[in-house]
Protein backbone atom coordinates (compact mmCIF):
# COMPACT_ATOMS: atom_id res chain seq x y z
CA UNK A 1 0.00 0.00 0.00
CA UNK A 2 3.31 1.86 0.82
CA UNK A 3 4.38 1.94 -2.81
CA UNK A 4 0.79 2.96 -4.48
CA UNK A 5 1.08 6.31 -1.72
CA UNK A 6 4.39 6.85 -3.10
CA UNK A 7 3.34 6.66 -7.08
CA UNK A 8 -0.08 8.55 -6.24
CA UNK A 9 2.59 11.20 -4.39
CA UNK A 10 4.99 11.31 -7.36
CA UNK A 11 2.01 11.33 -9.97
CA UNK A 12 0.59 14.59 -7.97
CA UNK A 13 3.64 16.23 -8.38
CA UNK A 14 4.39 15.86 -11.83
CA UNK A 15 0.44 16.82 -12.30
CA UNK A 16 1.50 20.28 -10.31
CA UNK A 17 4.56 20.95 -11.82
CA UNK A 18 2.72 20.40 -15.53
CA UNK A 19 0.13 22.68 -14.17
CA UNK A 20 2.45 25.39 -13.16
CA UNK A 21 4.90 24.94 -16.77
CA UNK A 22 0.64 25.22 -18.50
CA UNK A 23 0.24 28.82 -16.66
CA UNK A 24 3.80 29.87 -17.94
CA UNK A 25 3.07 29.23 -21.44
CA UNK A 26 -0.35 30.63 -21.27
CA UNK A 27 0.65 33.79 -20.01
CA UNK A 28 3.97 33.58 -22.35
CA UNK A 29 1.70 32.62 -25.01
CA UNK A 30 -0.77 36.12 -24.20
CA UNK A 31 2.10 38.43 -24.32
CA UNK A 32 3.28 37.27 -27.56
CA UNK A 33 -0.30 37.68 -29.02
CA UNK A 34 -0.40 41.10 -27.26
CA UNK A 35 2.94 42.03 -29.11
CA UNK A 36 1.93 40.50 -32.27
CA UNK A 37 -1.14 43.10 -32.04
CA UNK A 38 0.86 45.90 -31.22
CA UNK A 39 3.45 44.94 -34.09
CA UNK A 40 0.55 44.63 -36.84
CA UNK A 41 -0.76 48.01 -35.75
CA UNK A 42 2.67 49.83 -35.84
CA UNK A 43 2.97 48.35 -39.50
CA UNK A 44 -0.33 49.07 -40.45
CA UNK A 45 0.46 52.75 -39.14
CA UNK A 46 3.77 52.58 -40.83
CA UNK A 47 1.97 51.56 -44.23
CA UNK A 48 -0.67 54.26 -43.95
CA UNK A 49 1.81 56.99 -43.15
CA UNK A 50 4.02 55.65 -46.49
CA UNK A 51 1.56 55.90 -48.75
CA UNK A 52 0.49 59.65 -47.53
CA UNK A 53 3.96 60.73 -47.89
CA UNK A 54 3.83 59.09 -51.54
CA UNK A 55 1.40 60.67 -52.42
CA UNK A 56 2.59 63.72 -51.17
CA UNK A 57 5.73 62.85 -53.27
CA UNK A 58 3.85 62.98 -56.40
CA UNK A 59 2.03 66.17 -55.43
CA UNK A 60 5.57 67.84 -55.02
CA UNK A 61 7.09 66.38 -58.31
CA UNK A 62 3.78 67.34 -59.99
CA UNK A 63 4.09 71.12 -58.31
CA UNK A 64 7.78 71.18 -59.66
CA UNK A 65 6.89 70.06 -63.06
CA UNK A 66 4.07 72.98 -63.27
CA UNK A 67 6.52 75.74 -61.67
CA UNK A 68 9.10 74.47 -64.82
CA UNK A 69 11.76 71.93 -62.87
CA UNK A 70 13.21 70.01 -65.85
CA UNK A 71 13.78 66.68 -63.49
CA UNK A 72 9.63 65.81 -63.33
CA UNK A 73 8.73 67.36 -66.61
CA UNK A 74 8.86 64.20 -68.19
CA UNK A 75 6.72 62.23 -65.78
CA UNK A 76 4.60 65.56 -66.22
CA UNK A 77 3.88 65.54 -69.95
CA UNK A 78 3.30 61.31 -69.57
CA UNK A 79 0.43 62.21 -66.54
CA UNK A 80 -1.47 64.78 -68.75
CA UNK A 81 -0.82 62.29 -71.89
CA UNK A 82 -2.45 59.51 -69.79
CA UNK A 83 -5.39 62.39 -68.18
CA UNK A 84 -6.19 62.76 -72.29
CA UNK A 85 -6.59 59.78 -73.37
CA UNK A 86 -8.74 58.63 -70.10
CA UNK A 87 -10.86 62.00 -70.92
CA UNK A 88 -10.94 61.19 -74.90
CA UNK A 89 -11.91 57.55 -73.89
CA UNK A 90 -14.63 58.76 -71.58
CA UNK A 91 -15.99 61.07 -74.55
CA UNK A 92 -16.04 58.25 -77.19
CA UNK A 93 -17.99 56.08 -74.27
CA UNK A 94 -20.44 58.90 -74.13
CA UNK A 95 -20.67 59.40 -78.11
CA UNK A 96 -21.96 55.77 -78.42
């Protein structure tokens, strides 16, 4: 009867000590999920925020173009090309 107290006594142990390692990785496991939030909101942020200050890019080179800077006079002239035809295109839709 000796021996079954001792295996019951060992068995409880090992039941505490997985029970204690369980709470560790839950709450390990909950702080990586909280960082893994935070980190997908900083890089949405980080996305939003790039493509605002590309777009503000191409507001500047379009501003330097129309004030006569040869470096985005090209890119320019190939915008208003492409604004024509998509107005042209437009018109022959509405001809029809």
């Amino acid at each position: 009867m000796s021996k079954i107290v001792e295996i019951v006594s060992a068995l409880e142990q090992k039941i505490a000590k997985m029970l204690h390692k369980i709470k560790q990785l839950e709450a390990k496991n909950e702080d990586l999920e909280r960082k893994l939030d935070q980190s997908i909101l900083l890089l949405k942020t980080q996305e939003e925020e790039k493509n605002s200050l590309q777009k503000e890019l191409e507001h500047i080179k379009m501003a330097s173009a129309l004030l006569g800077s040869e470096e985005y006079k090209r890119d320019t002239k190939l915008k208003i090309n492409s604004l024509i035809r998509e107005i042209d295109y437009c018109i022959a839709q509405l001809s029809q």
